[in-house]
Protein backbone atom coordinates (compact mmCIF):
# COMPACT_ATOMS: atom_id res chain seq x y z
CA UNK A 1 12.57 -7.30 12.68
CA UNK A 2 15.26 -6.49 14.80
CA UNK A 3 17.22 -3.07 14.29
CA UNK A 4 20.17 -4.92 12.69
CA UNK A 5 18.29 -6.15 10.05
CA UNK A 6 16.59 -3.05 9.70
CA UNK A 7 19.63 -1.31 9.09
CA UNK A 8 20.61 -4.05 6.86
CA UNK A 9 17.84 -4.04 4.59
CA UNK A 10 17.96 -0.20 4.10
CA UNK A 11 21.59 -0.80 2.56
CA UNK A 12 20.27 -3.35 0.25
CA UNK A 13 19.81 -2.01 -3.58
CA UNK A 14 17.12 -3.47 -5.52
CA UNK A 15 16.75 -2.83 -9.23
CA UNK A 16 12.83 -1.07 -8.26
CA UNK A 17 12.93 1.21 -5.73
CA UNK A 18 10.29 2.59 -3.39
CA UNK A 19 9.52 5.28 -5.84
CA UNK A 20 9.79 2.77 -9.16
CA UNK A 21 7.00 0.67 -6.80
CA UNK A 22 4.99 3.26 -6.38
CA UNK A 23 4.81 4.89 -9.94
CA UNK A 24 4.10 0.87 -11.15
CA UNK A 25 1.23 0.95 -8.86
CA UNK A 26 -0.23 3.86 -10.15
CA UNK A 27 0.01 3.13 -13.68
CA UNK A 28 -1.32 -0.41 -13.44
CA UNK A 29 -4.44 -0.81 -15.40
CA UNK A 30 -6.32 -2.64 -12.43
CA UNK A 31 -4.85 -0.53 -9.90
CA UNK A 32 -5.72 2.73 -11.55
CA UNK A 33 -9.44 1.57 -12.25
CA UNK A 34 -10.45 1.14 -8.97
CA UNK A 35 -8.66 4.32 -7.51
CA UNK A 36 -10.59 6.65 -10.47
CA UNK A 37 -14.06 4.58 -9.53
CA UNK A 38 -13.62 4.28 -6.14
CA UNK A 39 -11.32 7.38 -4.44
CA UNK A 40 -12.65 10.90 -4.17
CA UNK A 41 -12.77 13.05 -7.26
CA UNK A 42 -9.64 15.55 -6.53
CA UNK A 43 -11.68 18.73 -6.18
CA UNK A 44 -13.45 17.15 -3.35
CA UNK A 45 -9.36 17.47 -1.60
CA UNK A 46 -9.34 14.24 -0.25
CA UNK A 47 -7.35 13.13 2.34
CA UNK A 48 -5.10 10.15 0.78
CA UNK A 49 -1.84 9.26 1.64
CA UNK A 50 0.82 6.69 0.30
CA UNK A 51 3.24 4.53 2.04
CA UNK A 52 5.79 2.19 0.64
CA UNK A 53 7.78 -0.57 2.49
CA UNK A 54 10.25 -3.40 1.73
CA UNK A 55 10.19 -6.19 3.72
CA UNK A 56 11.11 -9.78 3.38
CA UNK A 57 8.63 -12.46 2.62
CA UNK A 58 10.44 -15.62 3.29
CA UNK A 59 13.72 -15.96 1.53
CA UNK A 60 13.38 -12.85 -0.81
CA UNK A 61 11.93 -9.32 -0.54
CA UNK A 62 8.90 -7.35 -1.64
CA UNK A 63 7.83 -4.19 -1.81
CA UNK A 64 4.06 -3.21 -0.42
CA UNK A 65 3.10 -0.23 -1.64
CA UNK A 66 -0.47 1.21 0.05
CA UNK A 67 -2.68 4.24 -1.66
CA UNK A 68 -4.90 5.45 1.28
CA UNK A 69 -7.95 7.53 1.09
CA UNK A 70 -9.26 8.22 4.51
CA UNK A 71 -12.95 9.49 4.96
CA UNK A 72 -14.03 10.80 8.70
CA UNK A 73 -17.74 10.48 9.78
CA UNK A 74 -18.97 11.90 13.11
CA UNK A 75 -16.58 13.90 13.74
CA UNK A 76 -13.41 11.82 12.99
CA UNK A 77 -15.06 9.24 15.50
CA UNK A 78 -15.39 6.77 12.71
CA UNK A 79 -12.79 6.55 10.18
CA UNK A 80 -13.51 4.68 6.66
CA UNK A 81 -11.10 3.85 4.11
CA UNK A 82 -10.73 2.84 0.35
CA UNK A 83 -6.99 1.24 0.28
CA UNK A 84 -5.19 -0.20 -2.85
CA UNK A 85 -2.52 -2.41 -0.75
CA UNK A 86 -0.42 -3.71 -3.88
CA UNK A 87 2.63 -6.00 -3.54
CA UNK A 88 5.66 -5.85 -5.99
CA UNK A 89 8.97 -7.56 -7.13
CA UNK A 90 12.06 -5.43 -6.17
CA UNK A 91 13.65 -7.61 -8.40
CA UNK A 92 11.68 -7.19 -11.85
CA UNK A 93 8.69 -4.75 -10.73
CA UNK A 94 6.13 -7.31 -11.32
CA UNK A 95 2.59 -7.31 -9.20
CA UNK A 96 2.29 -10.31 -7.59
CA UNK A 97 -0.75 -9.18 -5.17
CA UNK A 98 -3.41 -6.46 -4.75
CA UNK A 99 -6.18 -5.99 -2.24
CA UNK A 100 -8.46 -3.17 -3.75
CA UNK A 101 -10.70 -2.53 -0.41
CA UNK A 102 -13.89 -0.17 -0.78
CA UNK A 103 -15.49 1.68 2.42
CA UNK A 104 -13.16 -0.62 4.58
CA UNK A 105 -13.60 0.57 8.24
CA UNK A 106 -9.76 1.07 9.72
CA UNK A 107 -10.43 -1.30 12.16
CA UNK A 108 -11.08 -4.01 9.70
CA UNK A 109 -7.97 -3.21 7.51
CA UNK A 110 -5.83 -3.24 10.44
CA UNK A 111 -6.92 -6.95 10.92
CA UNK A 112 -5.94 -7.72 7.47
CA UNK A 113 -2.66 -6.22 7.78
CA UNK A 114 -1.41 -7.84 10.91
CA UNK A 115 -3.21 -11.03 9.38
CA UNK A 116 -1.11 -10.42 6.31
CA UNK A 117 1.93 -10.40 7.83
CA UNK A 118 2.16 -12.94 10.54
């Protein structure tokens, strides 16, 4: 995307923000399963992180919204991950798409990203 529409899309105004995205991820039954089952209890401090972006899928927008837990092994020479990668309406806050990935090596989820969005 070139900075132009970059800039563009940041002045766009959707009825669901990044935040409304995220707190529908989080309190989707499905969603919310997998991370209890599948993430680190929280007095184990795991490291998880969150990242939200809107981007345009065709002739309308979307947000993703991705709930990382990273797990090091050998030293932080192998790096595995348990991802919820959810994708939602900024129009109406609907889920239209969720990858719930266990022990996913970052590698491999880096394939499905970049697979994901060509």
């Amino acid at each position: 995307m070139s900075e132009k529409e970059v800039k563009k899309k940041k002045e766009l105004v959707f009825p669901v923000n990044g935040s409304t995205a995220l707190r529908i991820v989080l309190e989707d039954s499905e969603t919310g399963s997998f991370i209890r089952t599948y993430f680190s209890h929280p007095a184990q401090n795991p490291d998880i992180l969150s990242r939200k972006e809107l981007s345009k899928s065709g002739r309308s927008f979307k947000w993703t919204v991705e709930i990382i837990e990273r797990i090091h092994f050998f030293n932080g020479s192998v790096e595995i991950m348990n991802v919820a990668r959810v994708e939602v309406s900024p129009y109406c806050g609907r889920i239209f798409k969720r990858h719930l990935l266990r022990s996913i090596l970052k590698e491999e989820y880096q394939k499905i990203v970049n697979q994901s969005s060509s």
